[in-house]
Protein backbone atom coordinates (compact mmCIF):
# COMPACT_ATOMS: atom_id res chain seq x y z
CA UNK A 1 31.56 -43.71 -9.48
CA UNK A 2 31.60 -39.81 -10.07
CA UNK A 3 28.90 -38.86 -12.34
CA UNK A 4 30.15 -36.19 -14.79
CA UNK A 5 28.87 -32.51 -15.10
CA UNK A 6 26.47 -31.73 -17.99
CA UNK A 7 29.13 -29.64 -19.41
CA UNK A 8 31.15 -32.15 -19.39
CA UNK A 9 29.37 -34.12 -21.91
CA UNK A 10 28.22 -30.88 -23.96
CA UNK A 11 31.71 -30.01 -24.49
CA UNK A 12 32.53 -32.33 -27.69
CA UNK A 13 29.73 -31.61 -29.37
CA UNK A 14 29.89 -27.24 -28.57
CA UNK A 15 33.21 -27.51 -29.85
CA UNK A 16 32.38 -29.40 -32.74
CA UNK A 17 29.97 -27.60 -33.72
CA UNK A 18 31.96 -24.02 -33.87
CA UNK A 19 34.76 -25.92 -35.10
CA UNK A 20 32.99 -27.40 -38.52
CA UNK A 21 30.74 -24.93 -40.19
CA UNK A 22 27.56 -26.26 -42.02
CA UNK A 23 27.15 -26.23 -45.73
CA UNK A 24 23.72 -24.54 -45.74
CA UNK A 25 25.21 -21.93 -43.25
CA UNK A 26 27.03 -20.76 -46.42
CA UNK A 27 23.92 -21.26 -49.37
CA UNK A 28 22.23 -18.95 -46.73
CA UNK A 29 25.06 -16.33 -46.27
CA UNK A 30 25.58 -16.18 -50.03
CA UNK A 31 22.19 -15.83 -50.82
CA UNK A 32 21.62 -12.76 -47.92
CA UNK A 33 24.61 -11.15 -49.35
CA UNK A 34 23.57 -11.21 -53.07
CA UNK A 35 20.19 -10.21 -52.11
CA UNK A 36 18.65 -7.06 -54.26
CA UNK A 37 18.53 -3.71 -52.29
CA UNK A 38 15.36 -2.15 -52.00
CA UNK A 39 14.28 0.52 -54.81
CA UNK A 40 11.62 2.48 -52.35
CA UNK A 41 12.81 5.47 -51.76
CA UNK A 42 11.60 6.76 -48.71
CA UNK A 43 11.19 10.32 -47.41
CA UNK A 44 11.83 10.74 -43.71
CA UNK A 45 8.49 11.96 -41.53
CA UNK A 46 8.41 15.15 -39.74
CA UNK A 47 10.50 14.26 -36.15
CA UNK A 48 7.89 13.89 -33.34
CA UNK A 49 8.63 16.23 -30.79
CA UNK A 50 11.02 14.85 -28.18
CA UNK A 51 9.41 15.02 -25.21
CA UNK A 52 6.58 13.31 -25.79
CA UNK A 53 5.78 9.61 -25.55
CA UNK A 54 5.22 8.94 -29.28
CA UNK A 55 9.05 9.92 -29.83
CA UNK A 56 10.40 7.24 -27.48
CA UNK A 57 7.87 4.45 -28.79
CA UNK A 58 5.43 3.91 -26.02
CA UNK A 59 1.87 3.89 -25.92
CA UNK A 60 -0.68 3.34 -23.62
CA UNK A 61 -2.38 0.35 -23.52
CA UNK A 62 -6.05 0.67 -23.36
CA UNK A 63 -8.59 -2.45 -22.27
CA UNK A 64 -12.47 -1.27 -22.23
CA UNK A 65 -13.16 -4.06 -19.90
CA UNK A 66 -10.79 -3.53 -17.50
CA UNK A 67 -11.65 -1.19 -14.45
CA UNK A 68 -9.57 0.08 -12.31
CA UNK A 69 -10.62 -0.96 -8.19
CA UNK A 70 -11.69 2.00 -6.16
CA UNK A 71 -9.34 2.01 -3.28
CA UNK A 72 -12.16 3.55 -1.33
CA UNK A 73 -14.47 1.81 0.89
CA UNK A 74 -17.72 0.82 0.15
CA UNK A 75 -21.11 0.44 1.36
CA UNK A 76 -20.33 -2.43 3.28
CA UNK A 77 -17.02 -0.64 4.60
CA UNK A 78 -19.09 2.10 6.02
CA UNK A 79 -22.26 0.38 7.68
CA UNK A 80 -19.73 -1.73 9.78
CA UNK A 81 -18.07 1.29 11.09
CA UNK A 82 -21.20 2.80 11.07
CA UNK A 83 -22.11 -0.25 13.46
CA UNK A 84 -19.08 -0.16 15.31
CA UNK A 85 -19.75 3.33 16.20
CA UNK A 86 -23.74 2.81 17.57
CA UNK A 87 -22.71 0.06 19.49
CA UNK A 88 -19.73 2.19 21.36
CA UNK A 89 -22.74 4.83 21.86
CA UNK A 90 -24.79 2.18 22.89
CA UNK A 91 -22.26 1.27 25.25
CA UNK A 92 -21.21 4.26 26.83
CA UNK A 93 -25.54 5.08 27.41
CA UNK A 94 -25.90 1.86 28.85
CA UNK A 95 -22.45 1.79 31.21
CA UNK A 96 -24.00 5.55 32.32
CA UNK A 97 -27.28 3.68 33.15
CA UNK A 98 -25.68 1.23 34.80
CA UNK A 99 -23.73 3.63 36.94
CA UNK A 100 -26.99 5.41 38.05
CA UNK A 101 -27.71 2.48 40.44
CA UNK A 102 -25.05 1.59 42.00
CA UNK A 103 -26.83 -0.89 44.67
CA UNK A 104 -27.35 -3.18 41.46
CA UNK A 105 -24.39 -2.69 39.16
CA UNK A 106 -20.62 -2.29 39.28
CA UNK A 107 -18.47 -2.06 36.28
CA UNK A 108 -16.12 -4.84 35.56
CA UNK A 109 -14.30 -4.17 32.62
CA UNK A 110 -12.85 -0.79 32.72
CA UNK A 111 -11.15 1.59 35.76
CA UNK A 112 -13.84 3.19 38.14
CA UNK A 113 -11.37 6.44 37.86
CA UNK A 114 -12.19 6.34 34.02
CA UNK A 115 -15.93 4.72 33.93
CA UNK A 116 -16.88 7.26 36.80
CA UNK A 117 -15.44 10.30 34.97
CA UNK A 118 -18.03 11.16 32.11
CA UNK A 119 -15.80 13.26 29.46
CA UNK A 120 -13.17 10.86 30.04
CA UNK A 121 -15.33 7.97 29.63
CA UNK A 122 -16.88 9.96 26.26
CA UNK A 123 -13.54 10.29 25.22
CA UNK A 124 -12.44 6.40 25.39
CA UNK A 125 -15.41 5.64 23.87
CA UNK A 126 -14.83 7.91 21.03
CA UNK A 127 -10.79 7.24 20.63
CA UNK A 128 -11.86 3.53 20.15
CA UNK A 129 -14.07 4.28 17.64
CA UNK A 130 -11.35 6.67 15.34
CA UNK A 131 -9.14 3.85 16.27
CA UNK A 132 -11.27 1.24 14.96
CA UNK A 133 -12.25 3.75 11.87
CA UNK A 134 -7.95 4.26 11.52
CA UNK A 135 -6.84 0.44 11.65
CA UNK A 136 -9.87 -0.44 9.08
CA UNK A 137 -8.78 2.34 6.50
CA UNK A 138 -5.02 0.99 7.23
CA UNK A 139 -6.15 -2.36 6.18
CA UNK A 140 -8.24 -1.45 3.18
CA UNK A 141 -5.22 0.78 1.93
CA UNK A 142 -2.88 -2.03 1.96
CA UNK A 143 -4.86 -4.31 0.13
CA UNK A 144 -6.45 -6.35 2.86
CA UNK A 145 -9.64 -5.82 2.76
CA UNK A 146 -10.77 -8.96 3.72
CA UNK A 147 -8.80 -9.04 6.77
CA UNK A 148 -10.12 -5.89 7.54
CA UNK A 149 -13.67 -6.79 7.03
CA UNK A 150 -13.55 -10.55 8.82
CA UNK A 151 -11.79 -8.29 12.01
CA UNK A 152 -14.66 -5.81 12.03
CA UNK A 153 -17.40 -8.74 11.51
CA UNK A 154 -15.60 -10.28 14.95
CA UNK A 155 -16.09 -6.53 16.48
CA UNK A 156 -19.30 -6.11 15.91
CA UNK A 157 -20.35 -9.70 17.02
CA UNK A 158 -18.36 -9.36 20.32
CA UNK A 159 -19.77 -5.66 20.75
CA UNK A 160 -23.55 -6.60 20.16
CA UNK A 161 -23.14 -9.16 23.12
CA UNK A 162 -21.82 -6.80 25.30
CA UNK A 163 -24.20 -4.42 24.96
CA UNK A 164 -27.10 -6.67 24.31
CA UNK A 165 -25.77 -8.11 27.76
CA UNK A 166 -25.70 -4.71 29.42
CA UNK A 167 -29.21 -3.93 28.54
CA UNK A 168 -30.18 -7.48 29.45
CA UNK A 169 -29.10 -7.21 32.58
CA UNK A 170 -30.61 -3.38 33.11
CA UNK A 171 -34.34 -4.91 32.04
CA UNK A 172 -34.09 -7.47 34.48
CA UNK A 173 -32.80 -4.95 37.65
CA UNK A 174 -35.52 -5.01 40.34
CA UNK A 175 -37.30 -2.28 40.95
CA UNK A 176 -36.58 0.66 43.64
């Protein structure tokens, strides 16, 4: 069995309805048309000039409680960069430690050609860091701040082990 449409079954009662008017409908009408015109005269205000926003009928809205968010960074924004950046420093003086005895340390991460080279090791060091700085402003600008902060907490913890490592590992060096 085929169940019918809902217009289907609305159909009777649609046409019905514009089919047989209602007998208040017309009490109504009659009433609205016999209706008394107003005896105010009124004397049309001075235009408003055309340009401007009164003229067209808008108006800002004002809310004292609302504030509008700063789309800058914070406090919080800038001491993690801030951190990010001292531990790349941090980094690069202990990697250039490291490299100063080379009987006891070898570097694992990164090229010799670059880690040996000291302005282009410098210059890593500092492209990460505008890097980081560049992705956490992109984030922040879009809205995602909290993406952008939880990535730079992860940083920072991964970068203090590192470099907590690397001058773990420089204490304990024996001694020439």
């Amino acid at each position: 069995m085929k169940i019918p449409s809902l217009a289907a079954l609305f159909l009777p009662v649609l046409a019905f309805t514009c089919a047989a008017p209602c007998p208040a409908q017309d009490a109504q009408t009659a009433m609205l048309v016999n209706a008394p015109t107003p005896s105010v005269t009124v004397t049309p205000a001075a235009p408003a000039d055309p340009g401007s926003s009164s003229a067209l009928g808008v108006f800002p809205v004002q809310s004292p409680g609302y504030k509008e968010p700063r789309p800058g960074m914070g406090f919080l924004d800038w001491s993690m960069l801030g951190a990010a950046a001292t531990l790349r420093v941090l980094d690069y003086t202990s990697t250039e430690k490291a490299l100063s005895e080379p009987q006891n340390f070898h570097e694992a991460m990164l090229p010799d050609a670059l880690v040996k080279n000291k302005p282009a090791f410098a210059a890593f060091q500092a492209g990460t860091v505008g890097l980081n700085y560049m992705a956490y402003r992109f984030l922040v600008r879009h809205d995602k701040r909290s993406l952008a902060r939880a990535s730079q907490y992860l940083y920072v913890g991964v970068m203090t082990f590192q470099v907590s490592h690397n001058y773990q590992l420089l204490g304990n060096a024996p001694a020439n």
